[in-house]
C-alpha atoms as a PDB file:
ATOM      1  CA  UNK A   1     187.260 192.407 166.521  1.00  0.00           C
ATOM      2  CA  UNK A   2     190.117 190.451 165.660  1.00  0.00           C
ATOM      3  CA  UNK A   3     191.041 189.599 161.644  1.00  0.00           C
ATOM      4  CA  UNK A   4     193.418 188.065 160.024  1.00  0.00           C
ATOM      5  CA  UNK A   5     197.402 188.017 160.252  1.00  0.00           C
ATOM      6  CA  UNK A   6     199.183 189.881 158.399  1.00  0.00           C
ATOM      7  CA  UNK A   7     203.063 189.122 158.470  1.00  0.00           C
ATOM      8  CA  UNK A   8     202.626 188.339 161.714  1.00  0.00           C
ATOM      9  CA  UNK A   9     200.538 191.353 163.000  1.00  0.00           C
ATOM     10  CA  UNK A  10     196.594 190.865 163.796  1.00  0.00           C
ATOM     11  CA  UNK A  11     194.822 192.952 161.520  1.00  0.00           C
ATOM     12  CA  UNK A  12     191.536 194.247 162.459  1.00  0.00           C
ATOM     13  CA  UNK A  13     188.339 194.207 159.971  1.00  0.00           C
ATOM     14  CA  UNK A  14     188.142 197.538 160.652  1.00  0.00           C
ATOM     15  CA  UNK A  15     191.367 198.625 160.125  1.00  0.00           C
ATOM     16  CA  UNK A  16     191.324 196.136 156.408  1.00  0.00           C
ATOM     17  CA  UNK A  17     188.388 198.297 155.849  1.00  0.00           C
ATOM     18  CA  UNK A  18     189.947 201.365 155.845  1.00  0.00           C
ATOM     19  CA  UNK A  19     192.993 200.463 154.314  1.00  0.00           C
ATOM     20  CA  UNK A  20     190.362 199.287 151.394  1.00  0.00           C
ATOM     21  CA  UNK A  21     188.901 202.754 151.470  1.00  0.00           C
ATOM     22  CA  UNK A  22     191.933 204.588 151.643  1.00  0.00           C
ATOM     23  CA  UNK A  23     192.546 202.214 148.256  1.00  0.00           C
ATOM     24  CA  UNK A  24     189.685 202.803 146.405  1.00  0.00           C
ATOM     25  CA  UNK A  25     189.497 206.604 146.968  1.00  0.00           C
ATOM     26  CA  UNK A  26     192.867 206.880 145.316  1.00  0.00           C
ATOM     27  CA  UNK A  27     191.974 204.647 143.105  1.00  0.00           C
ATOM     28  CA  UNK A  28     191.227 207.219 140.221  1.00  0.00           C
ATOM     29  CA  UNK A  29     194.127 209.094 140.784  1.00  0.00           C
ATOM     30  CA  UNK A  30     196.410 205.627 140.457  1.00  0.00           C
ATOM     31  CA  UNK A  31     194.920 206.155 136.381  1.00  0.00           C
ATOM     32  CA  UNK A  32     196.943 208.045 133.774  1.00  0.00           C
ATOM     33  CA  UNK A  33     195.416 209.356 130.908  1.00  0.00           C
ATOM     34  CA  UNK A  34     194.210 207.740 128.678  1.00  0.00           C
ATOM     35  CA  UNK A  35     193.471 205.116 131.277  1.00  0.00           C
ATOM     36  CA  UNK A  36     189.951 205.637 131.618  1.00  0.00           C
ATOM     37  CA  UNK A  37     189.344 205.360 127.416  1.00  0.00           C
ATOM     38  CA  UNK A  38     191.363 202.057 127.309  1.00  0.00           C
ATOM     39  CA  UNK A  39     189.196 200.676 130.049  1.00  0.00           C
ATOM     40  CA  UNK A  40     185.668 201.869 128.637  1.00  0.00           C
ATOM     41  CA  UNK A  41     187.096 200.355 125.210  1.00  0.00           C
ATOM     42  CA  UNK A  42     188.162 196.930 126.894  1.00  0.00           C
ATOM     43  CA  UNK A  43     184.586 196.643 128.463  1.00  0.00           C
ATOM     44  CA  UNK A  44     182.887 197.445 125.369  1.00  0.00           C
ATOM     45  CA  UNK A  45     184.912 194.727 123.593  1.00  0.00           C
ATOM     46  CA  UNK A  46     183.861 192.453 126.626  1.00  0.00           C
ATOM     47  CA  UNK A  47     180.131 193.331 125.800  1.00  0.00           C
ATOM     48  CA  UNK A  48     180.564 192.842 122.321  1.00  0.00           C
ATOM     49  CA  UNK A  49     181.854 189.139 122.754  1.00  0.00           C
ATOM     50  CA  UNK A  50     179.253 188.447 125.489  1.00  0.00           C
ATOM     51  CA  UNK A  51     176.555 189.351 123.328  1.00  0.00           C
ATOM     52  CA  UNK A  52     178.159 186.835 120.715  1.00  0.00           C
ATOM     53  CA  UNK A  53     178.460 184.417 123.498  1.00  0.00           C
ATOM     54  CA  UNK A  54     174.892 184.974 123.804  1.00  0.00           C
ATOM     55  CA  UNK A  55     173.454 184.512 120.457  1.00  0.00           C
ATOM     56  CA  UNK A  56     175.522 181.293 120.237  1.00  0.00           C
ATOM     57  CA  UNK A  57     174.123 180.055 123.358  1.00  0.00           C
ATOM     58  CA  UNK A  58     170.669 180.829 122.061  1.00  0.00           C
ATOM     59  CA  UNK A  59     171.710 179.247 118.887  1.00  0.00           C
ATOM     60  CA  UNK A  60     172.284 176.313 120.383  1.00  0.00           C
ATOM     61  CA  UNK A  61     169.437 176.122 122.924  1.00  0.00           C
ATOM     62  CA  UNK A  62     167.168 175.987 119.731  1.00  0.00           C
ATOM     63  CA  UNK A  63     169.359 172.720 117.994  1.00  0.00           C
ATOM     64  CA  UNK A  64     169.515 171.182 121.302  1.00  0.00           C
ATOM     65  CA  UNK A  65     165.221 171.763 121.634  1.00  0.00           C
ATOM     66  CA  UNK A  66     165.099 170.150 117.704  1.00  0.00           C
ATOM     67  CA  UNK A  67     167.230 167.341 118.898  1.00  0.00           C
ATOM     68  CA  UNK A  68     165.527 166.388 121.564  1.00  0.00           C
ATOM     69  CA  UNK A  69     162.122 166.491 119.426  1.00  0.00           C
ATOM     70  CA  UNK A  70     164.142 164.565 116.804  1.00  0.00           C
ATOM     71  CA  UNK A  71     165.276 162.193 119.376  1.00  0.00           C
ATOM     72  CA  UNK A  72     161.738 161.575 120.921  1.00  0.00           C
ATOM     73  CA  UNK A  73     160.012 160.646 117.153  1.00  0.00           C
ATOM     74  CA  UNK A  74     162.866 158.430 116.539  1.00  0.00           C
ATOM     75  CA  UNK A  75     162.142 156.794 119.786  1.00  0.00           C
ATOM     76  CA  UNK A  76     158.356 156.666 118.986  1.00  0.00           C
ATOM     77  CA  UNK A  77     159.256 155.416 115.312  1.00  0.00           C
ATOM     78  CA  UNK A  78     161.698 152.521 117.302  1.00  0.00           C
ATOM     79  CA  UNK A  79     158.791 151.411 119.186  1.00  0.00           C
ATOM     80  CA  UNK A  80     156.771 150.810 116.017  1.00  0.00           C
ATOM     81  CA  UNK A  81     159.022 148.977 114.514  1.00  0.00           C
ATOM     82  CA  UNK A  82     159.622 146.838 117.207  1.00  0.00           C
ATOM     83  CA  UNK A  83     156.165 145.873 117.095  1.00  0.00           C
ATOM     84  CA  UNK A  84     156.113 145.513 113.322  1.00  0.00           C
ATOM     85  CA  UNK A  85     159.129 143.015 113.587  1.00  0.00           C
ATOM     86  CA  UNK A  86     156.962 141.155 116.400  1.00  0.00           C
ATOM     87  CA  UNK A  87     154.106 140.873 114.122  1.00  0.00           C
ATOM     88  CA  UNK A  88     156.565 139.629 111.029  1.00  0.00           C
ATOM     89  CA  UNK A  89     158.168 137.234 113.488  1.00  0.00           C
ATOM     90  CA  UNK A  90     154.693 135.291 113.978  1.00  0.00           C
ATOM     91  CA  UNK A  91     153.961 135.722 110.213  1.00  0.00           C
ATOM     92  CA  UNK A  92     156.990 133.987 109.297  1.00  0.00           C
ATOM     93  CA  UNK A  93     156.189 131.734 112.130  1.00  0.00           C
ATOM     94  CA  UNK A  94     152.986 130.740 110.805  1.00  0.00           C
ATOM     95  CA  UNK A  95     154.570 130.669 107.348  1.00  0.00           C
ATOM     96  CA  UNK A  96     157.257 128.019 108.203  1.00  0.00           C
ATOM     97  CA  UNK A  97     154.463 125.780 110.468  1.00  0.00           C
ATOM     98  CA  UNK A  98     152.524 125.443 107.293  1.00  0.00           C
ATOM     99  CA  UNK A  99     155.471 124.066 104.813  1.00  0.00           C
ATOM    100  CA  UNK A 100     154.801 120.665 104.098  1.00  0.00           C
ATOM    101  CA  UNK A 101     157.963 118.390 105.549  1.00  0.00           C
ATOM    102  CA  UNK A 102     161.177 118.553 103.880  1.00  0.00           C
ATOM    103  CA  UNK A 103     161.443 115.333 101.917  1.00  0.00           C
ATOM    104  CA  UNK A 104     163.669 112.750 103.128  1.00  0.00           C
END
């Protein structure tokens, strides 16, 4: 089965595949010491600030729930007062259509 080109040459996927192999198995030898520490160290720094990551995130999953209940009631209370400033709006209405005439 025919790959891709590799300056020039047609590479198999088998043969990339075994090239990769021949990689990884050396690999762990490519480490020098201390190599292995400084990488277990770096990944449990990268878990530490994930887990921070993920309390923020969960921090702000609970604001963003209060928001949106915050949001809806001030929606509901908006709709009230709409309909309170209808009802004031025909009050006055029927205020001002009951004034006697200006005088002249």
């Amino acid at each position: 089965m025919v790959g891709t080109s590799v300056a020039g040459m047609t590479v198999t996927i088998e043969e990339r595949l075994e090239t990769l192999e021949v990689r990884v198995g050396n690999l762990e030898t490519w480490a020098g010491p201390g190599q292995a520490e400084a990488l277990a160290d770096g990944l449990r720094a990268v878990r530490s600030d994930l887990a921070q990551v993920r309390q923020t995130q969960n921090r702000h999953t609970r604001m963003l729930a209060d928001l949106t209940s915050d949001v809806s009631e001030l929606k509901s209370d908006v709709a009230t007062l709409k309909s309170d400033m209808a009802e004031v709006k025909t009050t006055l209405a029927e205020v001002l259509r009951r004034l006697p005439e200006p005088p002249p």
